[in-house]
C-alpha atoms as a PDB file:
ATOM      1  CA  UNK A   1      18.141   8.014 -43.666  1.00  0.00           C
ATOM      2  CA  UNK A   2      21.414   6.712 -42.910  1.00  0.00           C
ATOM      3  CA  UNK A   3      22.543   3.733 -40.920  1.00  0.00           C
ATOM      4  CA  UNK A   4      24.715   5.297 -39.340  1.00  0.00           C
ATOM      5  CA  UNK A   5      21.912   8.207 -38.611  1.00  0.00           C
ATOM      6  CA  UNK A   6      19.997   5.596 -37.340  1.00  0.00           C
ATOM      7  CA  UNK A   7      22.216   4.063 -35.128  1.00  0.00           C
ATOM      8  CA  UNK A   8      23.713   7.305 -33.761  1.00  0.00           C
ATOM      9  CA  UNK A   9      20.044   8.785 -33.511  1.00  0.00           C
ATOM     10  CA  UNK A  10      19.532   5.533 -30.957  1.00  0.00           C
ATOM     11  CA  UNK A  11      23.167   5.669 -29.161  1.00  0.00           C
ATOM     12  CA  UNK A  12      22.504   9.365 -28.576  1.00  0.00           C
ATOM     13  CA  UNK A  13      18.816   9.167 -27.046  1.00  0.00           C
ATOM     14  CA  UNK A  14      20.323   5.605 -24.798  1.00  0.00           C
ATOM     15  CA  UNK A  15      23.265   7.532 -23.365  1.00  0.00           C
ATOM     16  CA  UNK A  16      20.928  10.980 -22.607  1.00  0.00           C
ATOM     17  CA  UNK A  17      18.556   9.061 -21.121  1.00  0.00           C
ATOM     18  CA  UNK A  18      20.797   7.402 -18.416  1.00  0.00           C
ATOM     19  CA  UNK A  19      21.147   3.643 -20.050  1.00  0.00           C
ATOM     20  CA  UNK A  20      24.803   3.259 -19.408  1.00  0.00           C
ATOM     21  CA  UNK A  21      26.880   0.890 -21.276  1.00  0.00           C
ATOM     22  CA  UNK A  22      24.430  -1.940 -21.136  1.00  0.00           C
ATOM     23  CA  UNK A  23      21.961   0.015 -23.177  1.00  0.00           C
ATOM     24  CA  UNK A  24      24.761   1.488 -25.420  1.00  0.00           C
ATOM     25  CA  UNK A  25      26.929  -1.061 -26.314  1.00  0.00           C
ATOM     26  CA  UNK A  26      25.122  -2.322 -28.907  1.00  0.00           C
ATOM     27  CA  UNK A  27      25.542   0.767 -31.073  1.00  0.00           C
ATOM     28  CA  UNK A  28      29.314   0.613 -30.332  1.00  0.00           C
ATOM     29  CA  UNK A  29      32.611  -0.865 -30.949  1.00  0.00           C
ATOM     30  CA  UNK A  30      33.830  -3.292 -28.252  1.00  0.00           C
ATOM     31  CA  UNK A  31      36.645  -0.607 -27.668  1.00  0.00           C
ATOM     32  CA  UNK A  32      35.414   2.312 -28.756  1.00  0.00           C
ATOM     33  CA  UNK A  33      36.986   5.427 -26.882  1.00  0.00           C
ATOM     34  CA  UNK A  34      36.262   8.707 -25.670  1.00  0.00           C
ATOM     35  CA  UNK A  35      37.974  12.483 -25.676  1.00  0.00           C
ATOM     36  CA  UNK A  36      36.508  15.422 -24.273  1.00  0.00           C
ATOM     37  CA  UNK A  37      38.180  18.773 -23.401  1.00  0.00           C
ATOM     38  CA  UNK A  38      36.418  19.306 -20.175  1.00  0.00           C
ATOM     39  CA  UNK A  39      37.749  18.986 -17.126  1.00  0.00           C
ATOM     40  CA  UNK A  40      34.577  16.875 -15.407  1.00  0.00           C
ATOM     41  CA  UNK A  41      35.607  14.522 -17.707  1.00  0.00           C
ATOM     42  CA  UNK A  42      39.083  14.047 -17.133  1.00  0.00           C
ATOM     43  CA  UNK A  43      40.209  10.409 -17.079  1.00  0.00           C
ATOM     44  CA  UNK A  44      37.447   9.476 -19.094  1.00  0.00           C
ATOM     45  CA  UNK A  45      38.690   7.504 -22.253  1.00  0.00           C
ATOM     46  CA  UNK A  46      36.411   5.155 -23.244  1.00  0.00           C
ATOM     47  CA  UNK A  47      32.885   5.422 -24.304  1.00  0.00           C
ATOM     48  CA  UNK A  48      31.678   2.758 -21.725  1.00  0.00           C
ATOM     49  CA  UNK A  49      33.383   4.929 -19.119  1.00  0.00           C
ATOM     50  CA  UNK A  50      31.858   7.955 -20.676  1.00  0.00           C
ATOM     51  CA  UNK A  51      27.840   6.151 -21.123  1.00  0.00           C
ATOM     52  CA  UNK A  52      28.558   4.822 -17.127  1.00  0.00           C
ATOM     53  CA  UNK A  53      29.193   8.538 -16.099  1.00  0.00           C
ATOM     54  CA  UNK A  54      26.115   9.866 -17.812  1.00  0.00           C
ATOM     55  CA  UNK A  55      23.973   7.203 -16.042  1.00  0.00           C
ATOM     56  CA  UNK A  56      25.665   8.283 -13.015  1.00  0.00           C
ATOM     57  CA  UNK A  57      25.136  11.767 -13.427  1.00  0.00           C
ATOM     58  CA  UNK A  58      21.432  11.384 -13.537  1.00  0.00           C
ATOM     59  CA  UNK A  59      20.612   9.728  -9.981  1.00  0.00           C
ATOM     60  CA  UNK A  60      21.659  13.171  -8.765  1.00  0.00           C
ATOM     61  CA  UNK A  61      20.327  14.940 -11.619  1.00  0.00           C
ATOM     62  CA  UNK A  62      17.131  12.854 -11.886  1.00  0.00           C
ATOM     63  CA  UNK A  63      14.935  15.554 -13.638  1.00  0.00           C
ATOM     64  CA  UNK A  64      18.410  16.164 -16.580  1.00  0.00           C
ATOM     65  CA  UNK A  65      17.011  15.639 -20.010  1.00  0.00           C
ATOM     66  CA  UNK A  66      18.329  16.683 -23.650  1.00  0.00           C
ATOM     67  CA  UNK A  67      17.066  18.783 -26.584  1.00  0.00           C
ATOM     68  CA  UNK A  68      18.401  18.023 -29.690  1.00  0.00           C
ATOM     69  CA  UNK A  69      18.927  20.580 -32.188  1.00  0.00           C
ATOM     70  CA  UNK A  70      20.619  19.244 -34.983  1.00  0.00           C
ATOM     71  CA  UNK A  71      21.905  15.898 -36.218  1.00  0.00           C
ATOM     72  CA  UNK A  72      24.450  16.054 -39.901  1.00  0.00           C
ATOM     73  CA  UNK A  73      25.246  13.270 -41.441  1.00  0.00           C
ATOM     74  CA  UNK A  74      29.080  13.240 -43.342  1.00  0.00           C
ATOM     75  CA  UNK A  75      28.687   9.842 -44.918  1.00  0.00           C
ATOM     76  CA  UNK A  76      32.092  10.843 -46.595  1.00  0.00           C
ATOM     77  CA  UNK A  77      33.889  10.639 -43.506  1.00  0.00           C
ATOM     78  CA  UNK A  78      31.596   7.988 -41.766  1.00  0.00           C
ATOM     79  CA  UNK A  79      31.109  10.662 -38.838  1.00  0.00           C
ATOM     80  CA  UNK A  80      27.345  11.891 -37.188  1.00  0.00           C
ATOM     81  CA  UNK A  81      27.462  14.999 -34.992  1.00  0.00           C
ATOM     82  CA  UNK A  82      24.681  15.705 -32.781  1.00  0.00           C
ATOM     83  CA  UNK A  83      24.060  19.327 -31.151  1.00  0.00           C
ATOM     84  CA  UNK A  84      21.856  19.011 -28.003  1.00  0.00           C
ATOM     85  CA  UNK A  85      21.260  21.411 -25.196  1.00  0.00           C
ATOM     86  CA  UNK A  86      21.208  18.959 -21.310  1.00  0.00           C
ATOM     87  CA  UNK A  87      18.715  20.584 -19.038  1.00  0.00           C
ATOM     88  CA  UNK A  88      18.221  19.491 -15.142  1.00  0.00           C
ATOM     89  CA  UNK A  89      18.080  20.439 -11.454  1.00  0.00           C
ATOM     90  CA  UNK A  90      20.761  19.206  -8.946  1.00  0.00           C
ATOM     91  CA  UNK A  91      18.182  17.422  -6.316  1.00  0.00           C
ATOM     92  CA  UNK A  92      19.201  14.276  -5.767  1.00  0.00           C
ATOM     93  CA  UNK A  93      22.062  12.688  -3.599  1.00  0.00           C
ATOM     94  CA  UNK A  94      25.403  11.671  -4.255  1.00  0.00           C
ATOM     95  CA  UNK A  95      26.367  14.205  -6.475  1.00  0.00           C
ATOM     96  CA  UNK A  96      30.003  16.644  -6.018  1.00  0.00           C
ATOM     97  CA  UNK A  97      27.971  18.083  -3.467  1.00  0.00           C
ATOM     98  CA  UNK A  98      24.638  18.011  -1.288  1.00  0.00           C
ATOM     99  CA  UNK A  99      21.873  19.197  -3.852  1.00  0.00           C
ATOM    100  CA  UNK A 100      21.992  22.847  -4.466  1.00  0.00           C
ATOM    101  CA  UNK A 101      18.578  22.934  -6.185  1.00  0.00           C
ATOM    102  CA  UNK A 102      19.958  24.602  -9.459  1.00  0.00           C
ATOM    103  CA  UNK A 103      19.291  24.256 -12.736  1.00  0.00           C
ATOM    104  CA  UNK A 104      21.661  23.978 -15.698  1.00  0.00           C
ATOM    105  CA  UNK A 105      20.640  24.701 -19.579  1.00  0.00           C
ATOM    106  CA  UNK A 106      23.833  23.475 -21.297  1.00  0.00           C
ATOM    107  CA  UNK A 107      24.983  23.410 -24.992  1.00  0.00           C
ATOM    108  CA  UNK A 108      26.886  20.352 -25.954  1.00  0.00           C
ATOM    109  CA  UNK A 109      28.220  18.025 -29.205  1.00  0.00           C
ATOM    110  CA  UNK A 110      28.825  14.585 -29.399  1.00  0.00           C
ATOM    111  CA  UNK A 111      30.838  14.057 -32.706  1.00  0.00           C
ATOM    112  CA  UNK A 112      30.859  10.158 -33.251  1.00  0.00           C
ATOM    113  CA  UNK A 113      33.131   8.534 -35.706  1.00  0.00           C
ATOM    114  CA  UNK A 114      32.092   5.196 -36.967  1.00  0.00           C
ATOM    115  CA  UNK A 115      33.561   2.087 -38.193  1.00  0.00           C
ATOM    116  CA  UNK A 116      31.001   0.421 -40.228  1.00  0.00           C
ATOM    117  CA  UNK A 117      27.697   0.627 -38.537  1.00  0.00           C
ATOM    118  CA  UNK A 118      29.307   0.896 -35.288  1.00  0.00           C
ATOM    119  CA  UNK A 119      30.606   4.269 -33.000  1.00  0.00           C
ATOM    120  CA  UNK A 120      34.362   3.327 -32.813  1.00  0.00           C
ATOM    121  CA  UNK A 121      35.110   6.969 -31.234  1.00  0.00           C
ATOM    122  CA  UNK A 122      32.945   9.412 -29.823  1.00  0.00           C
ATOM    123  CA  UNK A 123      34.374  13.100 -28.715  1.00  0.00           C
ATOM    124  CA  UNK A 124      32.110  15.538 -26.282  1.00  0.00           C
ATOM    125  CA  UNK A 125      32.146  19.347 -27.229  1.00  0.00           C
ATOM    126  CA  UNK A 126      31.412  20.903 -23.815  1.00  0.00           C
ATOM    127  CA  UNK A 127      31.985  23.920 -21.386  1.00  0.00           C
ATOM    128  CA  UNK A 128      31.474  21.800 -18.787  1.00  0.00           C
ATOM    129  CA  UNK A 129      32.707  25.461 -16.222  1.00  0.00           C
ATOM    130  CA  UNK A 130      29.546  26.633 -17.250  1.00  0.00           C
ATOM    131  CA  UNK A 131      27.449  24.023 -16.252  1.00  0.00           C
ATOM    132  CA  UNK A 132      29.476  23.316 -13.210  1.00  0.00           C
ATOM    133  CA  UNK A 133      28.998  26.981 -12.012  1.00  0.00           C
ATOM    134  CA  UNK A 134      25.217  27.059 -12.869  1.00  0.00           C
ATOM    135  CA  UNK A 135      24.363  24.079 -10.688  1.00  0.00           C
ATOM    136  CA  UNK A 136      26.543  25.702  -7.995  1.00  0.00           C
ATOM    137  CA  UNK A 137      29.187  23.432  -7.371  1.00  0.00           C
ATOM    138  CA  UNK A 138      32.143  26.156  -8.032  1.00  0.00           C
END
């Protein structure tokens, strides 16, 4: 396998699992930054902003939990994308809203570009409407 497998394989499951920065930073570039095309992620540029909102989103999500489907390796290009499906029940407080008791099942990508063995960029491939108007926050 890899390094960068490896070290992706790890960033992915400490981010999913609510680790924040502290947890992911080791698998990262000091300034490593962050695109997405979703709107719930607006603002968001850098990958410890991105790793802080994940923790954040699961202390009102506290069941949310991933699936992965698929890692690929492009050693070529020094890139690991990781196809996951995020599962979890609004029930907790502090979230957009008071907890509406839904449940999302949402397809997503995280395609991480690495310098060395490091993520120096990591963009999110996400309908993020479609998770939004499962929970029922739209």
């Amino acid at each position: 396998m890899s390094t960068i497998t490896t070290v992706a394989k790890a960033f992915f499951d400490a981010c999913e699992t609510g680790g924040g920065w502290e947890a992911c930073e080791q698998y990262c570039t000091p300034s490593a930054s962050f695109s997405a095309q979703a709107d719930a992620l607006s603002g968001i540029v850098t990958l410890r902003d991105y790793t802080n909102w994940m923790k954040g989103l699961l202390t009102f999500i506290p069941d949310g939990r991933y699936e992965v489907k698929s890692f690929a390796t492009d050693d070529e290009r020094q890139n690991v994308l990781a196809y996951g499906i995020f599962r979890g029940t609004h029930t907790g407080e502090g979230g957009p809203c008071p907890p509406t008791g839904k449940s999302t099942a949402t397809d997503y990508v995280y395609a991480m570009e690495f310098d060395g063995e490091k993520i120096s960029h990591m963009t999110k491939i996400w309908n993020d409407t479609h998770a939004i108007k499962e929970f029922g926050w739209a």
